[in-house]
Every structure is written in structure tokens, then in C-alpha cells.
N, C-alpha and C. Protein backbone atom coordinates (compact mmCIF):
# COMPACT_ATOMS: atom_id res chain seq x y z
N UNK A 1 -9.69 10.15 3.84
CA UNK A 1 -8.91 11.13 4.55
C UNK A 1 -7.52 10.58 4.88
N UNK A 2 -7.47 9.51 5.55
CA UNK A 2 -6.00 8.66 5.98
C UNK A 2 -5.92 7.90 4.59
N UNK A 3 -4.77 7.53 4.29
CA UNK A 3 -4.34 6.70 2.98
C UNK A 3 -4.64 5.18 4.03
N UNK A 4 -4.69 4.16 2.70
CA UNK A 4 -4.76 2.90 2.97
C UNK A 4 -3.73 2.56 4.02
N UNK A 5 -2.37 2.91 3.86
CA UNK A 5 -1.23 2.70 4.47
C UNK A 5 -1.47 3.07 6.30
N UNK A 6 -1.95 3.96 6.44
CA UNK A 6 -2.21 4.65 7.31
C UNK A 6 -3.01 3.92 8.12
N UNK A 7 -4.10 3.48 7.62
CA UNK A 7 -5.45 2.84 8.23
C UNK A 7 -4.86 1.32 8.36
N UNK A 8 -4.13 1.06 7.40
CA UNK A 8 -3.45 0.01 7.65
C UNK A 8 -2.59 -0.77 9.07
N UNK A 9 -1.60 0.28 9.03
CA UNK A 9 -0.39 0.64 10.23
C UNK A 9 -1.38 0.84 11.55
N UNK A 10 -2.40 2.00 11.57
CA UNK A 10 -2.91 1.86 12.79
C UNK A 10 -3.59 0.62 13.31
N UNK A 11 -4.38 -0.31 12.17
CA UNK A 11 -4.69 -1.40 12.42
C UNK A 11 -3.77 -2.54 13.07
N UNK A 12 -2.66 -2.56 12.88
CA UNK A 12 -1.77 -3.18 13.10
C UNK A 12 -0.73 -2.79 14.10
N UNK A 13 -0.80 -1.86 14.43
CA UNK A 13 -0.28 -1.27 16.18
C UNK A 13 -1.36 -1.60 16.76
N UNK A 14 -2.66 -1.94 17.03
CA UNK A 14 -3.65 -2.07 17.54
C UNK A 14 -3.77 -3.63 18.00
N UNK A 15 -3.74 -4.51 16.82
CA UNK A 15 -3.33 -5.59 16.90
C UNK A 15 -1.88 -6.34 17.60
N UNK A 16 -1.35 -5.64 17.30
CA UNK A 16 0.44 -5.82 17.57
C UNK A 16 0.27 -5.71 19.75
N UNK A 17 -0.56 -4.38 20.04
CA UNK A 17 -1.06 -4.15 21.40
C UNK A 17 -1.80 -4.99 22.04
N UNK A 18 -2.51 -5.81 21.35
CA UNK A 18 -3.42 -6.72 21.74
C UNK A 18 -3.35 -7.94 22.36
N UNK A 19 -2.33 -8.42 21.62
CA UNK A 19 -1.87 -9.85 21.39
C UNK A 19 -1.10 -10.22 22.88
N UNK A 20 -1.23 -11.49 23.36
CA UNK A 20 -0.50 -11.57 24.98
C UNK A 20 1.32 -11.30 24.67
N UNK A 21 1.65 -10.95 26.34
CA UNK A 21 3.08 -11.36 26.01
C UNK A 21 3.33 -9.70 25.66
N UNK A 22 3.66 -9.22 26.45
CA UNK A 22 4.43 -7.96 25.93
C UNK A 22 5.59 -7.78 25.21
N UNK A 23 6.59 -8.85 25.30
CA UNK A 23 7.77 -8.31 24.71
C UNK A 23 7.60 -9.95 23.69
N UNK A 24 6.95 -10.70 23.59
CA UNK A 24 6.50 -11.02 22.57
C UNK A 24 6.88 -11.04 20.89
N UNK A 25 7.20 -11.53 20.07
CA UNK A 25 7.55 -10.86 18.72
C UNK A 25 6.28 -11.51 17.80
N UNK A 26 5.77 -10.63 16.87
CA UNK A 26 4.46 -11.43 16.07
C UNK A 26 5.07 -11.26 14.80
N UNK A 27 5.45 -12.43 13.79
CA UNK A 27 5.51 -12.74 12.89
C UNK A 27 4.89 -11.77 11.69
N UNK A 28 4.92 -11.15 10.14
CA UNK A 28 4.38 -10.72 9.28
C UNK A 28 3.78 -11.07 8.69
N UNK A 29 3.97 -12.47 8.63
CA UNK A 29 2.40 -13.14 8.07
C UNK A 29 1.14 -13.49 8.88
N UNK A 30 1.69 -13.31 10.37
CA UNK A 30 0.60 -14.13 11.24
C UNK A 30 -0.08 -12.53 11.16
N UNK A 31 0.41 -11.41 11.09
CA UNK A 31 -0.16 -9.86 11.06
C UNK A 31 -0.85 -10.06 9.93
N UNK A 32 -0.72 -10.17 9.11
CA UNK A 32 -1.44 -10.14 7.46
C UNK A 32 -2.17 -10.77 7.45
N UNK A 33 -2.11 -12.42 7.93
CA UNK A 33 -2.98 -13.08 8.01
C UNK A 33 -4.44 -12.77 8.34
N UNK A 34 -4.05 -12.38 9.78
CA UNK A 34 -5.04 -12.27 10.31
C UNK A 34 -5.98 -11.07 10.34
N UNK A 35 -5.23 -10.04 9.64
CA UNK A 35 -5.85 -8.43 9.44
C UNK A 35 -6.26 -8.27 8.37
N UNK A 36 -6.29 -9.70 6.68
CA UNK A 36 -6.36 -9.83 5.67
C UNK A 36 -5.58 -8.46 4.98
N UNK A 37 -4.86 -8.36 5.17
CA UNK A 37 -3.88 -7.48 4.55
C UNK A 37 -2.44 -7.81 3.49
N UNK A 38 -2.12 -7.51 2.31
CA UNK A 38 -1.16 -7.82 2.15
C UNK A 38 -0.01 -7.69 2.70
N UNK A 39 0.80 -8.98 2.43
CA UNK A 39 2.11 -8.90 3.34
C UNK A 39 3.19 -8.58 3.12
N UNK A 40 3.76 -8.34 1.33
CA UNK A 40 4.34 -7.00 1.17
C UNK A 40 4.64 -5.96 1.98
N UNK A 41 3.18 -5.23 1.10
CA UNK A 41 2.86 -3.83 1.42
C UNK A 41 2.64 -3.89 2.88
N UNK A 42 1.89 -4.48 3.67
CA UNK A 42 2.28 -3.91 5.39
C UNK A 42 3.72 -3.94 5.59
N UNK A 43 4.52 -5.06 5.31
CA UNK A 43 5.73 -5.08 5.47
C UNK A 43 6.49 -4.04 6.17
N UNK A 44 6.18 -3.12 4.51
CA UNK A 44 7.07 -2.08 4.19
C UNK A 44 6.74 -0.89 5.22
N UNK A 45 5.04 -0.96 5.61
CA UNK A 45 4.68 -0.14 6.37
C UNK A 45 4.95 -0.59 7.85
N UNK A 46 5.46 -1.42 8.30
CA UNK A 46 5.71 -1.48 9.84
C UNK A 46 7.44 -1.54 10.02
N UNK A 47 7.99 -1.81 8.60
CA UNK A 47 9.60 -1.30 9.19
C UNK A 47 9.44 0.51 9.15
N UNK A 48 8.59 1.23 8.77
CA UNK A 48 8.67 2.70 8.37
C UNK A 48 8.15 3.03 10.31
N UNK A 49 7.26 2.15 10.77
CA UNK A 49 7.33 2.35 12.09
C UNK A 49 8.47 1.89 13.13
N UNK A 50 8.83 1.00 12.24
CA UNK A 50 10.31 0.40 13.18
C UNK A 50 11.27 1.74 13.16
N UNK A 51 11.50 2.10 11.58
CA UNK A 51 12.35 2.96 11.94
C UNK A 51 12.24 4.36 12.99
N UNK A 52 10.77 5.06 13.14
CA UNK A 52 10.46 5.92 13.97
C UNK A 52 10.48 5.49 15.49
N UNK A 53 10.73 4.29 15.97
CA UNK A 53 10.85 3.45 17.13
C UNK A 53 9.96 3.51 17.62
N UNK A 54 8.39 3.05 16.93
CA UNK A 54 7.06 2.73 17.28
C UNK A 54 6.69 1.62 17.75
N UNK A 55 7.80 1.10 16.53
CA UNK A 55 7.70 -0.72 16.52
C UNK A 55 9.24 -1.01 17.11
N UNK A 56 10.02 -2.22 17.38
CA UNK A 56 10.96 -3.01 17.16
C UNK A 56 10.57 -3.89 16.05
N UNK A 57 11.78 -4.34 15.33
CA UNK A 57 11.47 -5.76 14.69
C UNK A 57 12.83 -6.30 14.58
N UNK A 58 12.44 -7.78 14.62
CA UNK A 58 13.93 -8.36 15.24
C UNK A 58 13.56 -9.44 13.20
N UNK A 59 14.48 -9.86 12.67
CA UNK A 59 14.86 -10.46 11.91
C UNK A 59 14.75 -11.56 11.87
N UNK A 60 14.46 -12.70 10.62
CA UNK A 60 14.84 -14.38 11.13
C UNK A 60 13.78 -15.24 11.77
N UNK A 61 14.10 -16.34 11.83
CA UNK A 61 12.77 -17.24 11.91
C UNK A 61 11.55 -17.06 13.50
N UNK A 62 12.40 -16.78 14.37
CA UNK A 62 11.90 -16.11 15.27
C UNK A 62 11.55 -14.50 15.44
N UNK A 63 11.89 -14.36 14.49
CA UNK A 63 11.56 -12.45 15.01
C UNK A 63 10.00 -12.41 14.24
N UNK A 64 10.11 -11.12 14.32
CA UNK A 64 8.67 -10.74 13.90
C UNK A 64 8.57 -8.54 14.26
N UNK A 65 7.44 -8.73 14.81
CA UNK A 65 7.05 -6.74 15.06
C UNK A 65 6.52 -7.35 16.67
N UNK A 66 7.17 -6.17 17.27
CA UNK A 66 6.10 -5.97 18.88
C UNK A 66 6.20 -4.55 18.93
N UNK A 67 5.53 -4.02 19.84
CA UNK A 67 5.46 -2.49 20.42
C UNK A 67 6.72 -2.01 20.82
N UNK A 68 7.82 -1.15 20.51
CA UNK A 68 8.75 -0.51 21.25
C UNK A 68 8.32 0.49 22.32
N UNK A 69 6.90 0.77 22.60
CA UNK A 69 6.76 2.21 23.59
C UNK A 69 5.84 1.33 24.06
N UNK A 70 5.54 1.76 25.13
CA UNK A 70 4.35 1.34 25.68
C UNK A 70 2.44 1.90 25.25
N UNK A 71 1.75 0.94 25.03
CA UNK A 71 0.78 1.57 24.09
C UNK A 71 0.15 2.80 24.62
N UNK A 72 -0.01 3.05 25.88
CA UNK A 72 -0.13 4.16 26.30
C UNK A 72 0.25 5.82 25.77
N UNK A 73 1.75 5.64 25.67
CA UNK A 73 2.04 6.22 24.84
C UNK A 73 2.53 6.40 23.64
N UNK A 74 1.78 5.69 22.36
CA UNK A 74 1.70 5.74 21.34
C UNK A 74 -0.39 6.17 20.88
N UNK A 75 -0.20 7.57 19.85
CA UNK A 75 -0.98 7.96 19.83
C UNK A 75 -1.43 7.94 18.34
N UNK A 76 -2.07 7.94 18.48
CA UNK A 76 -2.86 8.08 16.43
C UNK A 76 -2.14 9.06 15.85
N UNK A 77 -1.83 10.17 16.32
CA UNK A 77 -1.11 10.94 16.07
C UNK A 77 0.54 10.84 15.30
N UNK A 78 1.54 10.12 16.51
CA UNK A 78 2.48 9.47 16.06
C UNK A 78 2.52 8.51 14.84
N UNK A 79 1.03 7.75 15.25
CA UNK A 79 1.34 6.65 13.68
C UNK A 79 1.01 7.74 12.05
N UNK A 80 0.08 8.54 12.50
CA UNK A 80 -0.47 9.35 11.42
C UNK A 80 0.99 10.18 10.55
N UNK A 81 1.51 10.92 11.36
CA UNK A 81 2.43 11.53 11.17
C UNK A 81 3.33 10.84 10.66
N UNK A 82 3.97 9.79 11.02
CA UNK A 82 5.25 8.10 10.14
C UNK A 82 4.53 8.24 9.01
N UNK A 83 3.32 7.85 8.83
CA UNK A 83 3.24 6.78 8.04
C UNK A 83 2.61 7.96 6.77
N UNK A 84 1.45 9.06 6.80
CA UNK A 84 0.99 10.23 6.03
C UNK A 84 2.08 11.33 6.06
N UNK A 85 2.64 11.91 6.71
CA UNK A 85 2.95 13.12 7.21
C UNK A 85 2.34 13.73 7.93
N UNK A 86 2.56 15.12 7.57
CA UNK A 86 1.61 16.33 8.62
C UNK A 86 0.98 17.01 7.53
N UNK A 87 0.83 16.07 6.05
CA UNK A 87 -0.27 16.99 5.20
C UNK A 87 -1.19 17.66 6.04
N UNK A 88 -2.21 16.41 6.25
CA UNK A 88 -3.41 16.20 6.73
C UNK A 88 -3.85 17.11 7.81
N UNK A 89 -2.79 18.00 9.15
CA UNK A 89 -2.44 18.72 9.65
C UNK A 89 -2.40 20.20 9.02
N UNK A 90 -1.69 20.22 8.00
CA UNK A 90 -1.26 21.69 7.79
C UNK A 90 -2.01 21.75 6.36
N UNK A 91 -1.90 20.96 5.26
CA UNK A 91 -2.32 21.54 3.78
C UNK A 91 -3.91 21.97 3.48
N UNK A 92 -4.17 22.71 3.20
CA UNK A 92 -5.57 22.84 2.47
C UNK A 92 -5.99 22.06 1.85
N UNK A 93 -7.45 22.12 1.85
CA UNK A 93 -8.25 21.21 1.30
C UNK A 93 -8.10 21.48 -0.26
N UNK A 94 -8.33 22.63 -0.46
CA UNK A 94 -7.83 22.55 -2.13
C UNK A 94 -6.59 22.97 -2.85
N UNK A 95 -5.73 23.59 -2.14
CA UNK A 95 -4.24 24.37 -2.38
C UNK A 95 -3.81 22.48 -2.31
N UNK A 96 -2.29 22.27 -3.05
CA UNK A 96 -1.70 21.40 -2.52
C UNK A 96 -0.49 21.76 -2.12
N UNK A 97 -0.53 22.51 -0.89
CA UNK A 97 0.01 23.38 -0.09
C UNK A 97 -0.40 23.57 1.41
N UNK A 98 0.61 24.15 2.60
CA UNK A 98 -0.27 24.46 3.61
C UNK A 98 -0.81 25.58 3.08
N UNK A 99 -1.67 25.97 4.48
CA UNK A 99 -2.68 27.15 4.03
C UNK A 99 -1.68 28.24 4.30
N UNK A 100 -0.83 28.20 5.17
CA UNK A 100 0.09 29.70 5.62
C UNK A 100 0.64 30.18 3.71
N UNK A 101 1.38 28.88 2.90
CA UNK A 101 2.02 29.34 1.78
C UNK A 101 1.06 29.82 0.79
N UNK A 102 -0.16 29.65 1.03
CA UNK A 102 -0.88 29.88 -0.13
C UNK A 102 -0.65 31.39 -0.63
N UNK A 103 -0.35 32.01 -2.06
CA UNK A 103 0.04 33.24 -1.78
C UNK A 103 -0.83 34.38 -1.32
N UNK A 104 -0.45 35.25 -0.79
CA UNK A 104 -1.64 35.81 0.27
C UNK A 104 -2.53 37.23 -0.69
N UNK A 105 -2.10 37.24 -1.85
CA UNK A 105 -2.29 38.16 -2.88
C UNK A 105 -3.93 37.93 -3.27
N UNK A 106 -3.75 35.51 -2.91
CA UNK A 106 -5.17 35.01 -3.40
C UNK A 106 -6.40 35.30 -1.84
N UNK A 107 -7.22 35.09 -2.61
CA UNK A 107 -8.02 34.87 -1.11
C UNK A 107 -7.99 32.99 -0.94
N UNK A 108 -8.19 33.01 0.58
CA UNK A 108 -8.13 31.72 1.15
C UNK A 108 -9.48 30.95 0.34
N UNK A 109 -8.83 29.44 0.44
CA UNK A 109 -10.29 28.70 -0.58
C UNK A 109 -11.44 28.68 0.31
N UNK A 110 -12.70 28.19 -0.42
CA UNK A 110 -14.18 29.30 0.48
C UNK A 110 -14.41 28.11 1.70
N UNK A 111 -13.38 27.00 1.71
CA UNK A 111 -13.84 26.39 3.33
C UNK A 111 -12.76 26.44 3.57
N UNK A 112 -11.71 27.06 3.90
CA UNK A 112 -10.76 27.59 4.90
C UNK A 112 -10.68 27.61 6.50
N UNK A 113 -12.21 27.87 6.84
CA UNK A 113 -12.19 28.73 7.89
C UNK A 113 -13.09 27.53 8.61
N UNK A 114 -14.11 26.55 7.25
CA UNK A 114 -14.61 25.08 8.34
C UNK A 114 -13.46 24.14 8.40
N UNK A 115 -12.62 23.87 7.78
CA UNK A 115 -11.78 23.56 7.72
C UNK A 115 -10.40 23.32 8.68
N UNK A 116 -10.37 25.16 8.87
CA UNK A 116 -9.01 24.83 10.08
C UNK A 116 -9.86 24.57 11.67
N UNK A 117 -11.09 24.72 11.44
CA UNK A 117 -11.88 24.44 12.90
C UNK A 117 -11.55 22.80 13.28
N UNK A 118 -12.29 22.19 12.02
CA UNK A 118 -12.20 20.74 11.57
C UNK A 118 -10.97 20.31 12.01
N UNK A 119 -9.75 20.67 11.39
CA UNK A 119 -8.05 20.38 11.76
C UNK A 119 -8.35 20.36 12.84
N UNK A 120 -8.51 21.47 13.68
CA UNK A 120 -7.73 21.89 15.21
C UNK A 120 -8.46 20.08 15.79
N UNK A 121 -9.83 19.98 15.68
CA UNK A 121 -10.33 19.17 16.21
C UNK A 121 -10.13 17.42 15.79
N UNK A 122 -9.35 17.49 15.04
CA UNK A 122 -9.14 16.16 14.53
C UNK A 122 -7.37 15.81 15.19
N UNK A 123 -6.63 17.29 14.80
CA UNK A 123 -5.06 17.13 16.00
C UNK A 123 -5.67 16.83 17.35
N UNK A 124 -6.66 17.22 18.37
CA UNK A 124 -7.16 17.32 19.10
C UNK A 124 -7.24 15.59 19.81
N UNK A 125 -7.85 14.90 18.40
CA UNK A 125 -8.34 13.32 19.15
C UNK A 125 -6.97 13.26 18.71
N UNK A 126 -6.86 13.01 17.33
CA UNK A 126 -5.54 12.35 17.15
C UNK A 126 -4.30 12.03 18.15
N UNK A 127 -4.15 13.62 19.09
CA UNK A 127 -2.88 13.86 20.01
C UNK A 127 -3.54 12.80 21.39
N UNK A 128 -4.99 12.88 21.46
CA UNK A 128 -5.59 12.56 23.07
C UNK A 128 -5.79 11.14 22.93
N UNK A 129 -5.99 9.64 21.34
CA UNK A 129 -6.33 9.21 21.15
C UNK A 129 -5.44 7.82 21.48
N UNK A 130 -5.41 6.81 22.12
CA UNK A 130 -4.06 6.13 22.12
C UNK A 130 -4.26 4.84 21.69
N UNK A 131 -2.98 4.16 21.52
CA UNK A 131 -3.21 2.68 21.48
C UNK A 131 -3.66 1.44 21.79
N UNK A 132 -3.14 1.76 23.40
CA UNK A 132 -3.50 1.68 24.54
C UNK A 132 -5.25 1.56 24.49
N UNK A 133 -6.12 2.68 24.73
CA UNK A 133 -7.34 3.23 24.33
C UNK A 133 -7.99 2.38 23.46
N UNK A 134 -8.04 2.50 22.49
CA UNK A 134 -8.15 1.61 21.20
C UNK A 134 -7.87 -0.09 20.91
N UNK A 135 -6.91 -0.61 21.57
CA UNK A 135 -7.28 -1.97 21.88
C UNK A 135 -7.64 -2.07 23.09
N UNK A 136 -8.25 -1.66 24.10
CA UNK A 136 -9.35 -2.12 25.18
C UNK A 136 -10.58 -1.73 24.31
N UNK A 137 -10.79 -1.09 23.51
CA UNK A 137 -12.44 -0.76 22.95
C UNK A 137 -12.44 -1.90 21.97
N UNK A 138 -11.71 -2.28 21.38
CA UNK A 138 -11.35 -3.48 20.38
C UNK A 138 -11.88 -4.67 21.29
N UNK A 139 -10.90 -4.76 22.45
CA UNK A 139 -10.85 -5.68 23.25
C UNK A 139 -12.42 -5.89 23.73
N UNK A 140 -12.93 -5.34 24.91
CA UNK A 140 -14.61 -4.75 25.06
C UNK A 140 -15.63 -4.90 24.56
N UNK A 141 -15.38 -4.93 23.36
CA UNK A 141 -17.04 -4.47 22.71
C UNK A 141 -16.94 -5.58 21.11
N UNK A 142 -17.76 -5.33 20.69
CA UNK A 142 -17.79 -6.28 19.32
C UNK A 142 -16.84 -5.15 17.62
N UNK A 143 -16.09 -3.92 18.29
CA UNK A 143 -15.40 -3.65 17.58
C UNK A 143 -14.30 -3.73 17.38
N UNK A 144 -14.08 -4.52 16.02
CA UNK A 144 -13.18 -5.32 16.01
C UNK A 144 -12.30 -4.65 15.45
N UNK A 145 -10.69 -5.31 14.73
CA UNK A 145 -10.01 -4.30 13.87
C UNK A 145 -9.63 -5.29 12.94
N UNK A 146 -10.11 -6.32 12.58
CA UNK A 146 -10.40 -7.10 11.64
C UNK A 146 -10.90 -7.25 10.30
């Protein structure tokens, strides 16, 4: 449902939240390292949060990624939206289209209707779901984001 990138990035705001030291900077390899992720490709995916001002990232032998918002308010939502879009939100499951453009001449595809229930309820956590949230359950319990 989320692209790799996606599952990726949230993993790594999660981590990025975790770590002591709030204003803190964590390195891209010590992120990769430790999330076994390539360090490329996250790379590319946490300046795409820098640029939405999810993240900061400072440059150079000392810089690295920390949180620009407070994790509180950063929501699954926000990272979903950077990093996927608002497909996942608006397009049909089988149109590759939202459902409003589909032309209305067709009938809607035959799960339409489990479907936008499904949406409403997935914007639902997504918007209520936070960072914040998510590394204390990380933190807590034996689920890790590792």
C-alpha cells in the first residue's frame, strides 16, 4: 500500500525522534546503518522531507538530519503525503485516477464504495497518528523500527 520510500522515511522520522538530544544532528550513515537501509536512496528521501520542513539537515562533517517540528506534531499523514502523494487518499483502486474524474458515463469500479469507507478510515489514523506516538510504542514495548 505505502511504497518502500514511504515505509522507509516514516521509519526514519521515528528513529530521527528517538535518538537523545533534541536539536542533536544524526549523521546518514549512522541512519542507514542502523535501519539497514540504503544510504543513497534514504538520502534522497530525507532531503524530500527537509525540503517540506519535516526534517532540517545541516551539511558537512558535523551535520546530519534532526526533527524540524516537534514530533508531536508531525503525523503519518504529513510524511505520507512528501514522500507518496495524496494518491493513496484520492485515486481508485482500479482507475489510475481519483474516483471524482473517473468519467461518470462509466459506473464506479465494483469496490468503490468498500473502498472510500476504507480511505475515510485510514486519513482518519493517518491525520490522528503521530511521531511523537510511535516512538514511545517503539520506545515501550519490544516493537521495534529496526
Amino acid at each position: 500500500m505505502l511504497s518502500s520510500s514511504c515505509r522507509y522515511a516514516i521509519r526514519a522520522v521515528i528513529y530521527l525522534a528517538s535518538q537523545p538530544g533534541e536539536k542533536g544532528k544524526t549523521g546518514i550513515k549512522k541512519i542507514s546503518q542502523d535501519l539497514h537501509l540504503p544510504t543513497p536512496f534514504l538520502a534522497k528521501i530525507l532531503q524530500q522531507l527537509a525540503k517540506q520542513r519535516i526534517l532540517s539537515s545541516v551539511k558537512g562533517p558535523h551535520g546530519g538530519f534532526s526533527l524540524n517540528k516537534d514530533p508531536r506534531a508531525i503525523t503519518l499523514f504529513d510524511i505520507i503525503r512528501t514522500i507518496d502523494g495524496d494518491g493513496i487518499f484520492t485515486n481508485c483502486v482500479i482507475h489510475n485516477e481519483t474516483c471524482a474524474s473517473v468519467d461518470k458515463s462509466r459506473k464506479e469500479c465494483p469496490i468503490h464504495d468498500d473502498y472510500s469507507a476504507i480511505r475515510k478510515l485510514l486519513i482518519d489514523l493517518f491525520r490522528k497518528r503521530t511521531i511523537y506516538d510511535l516512538a514511545g510504542i517503539a520506545k515501550e514495548s519490544d516493537k521495534i523500527i529496526i
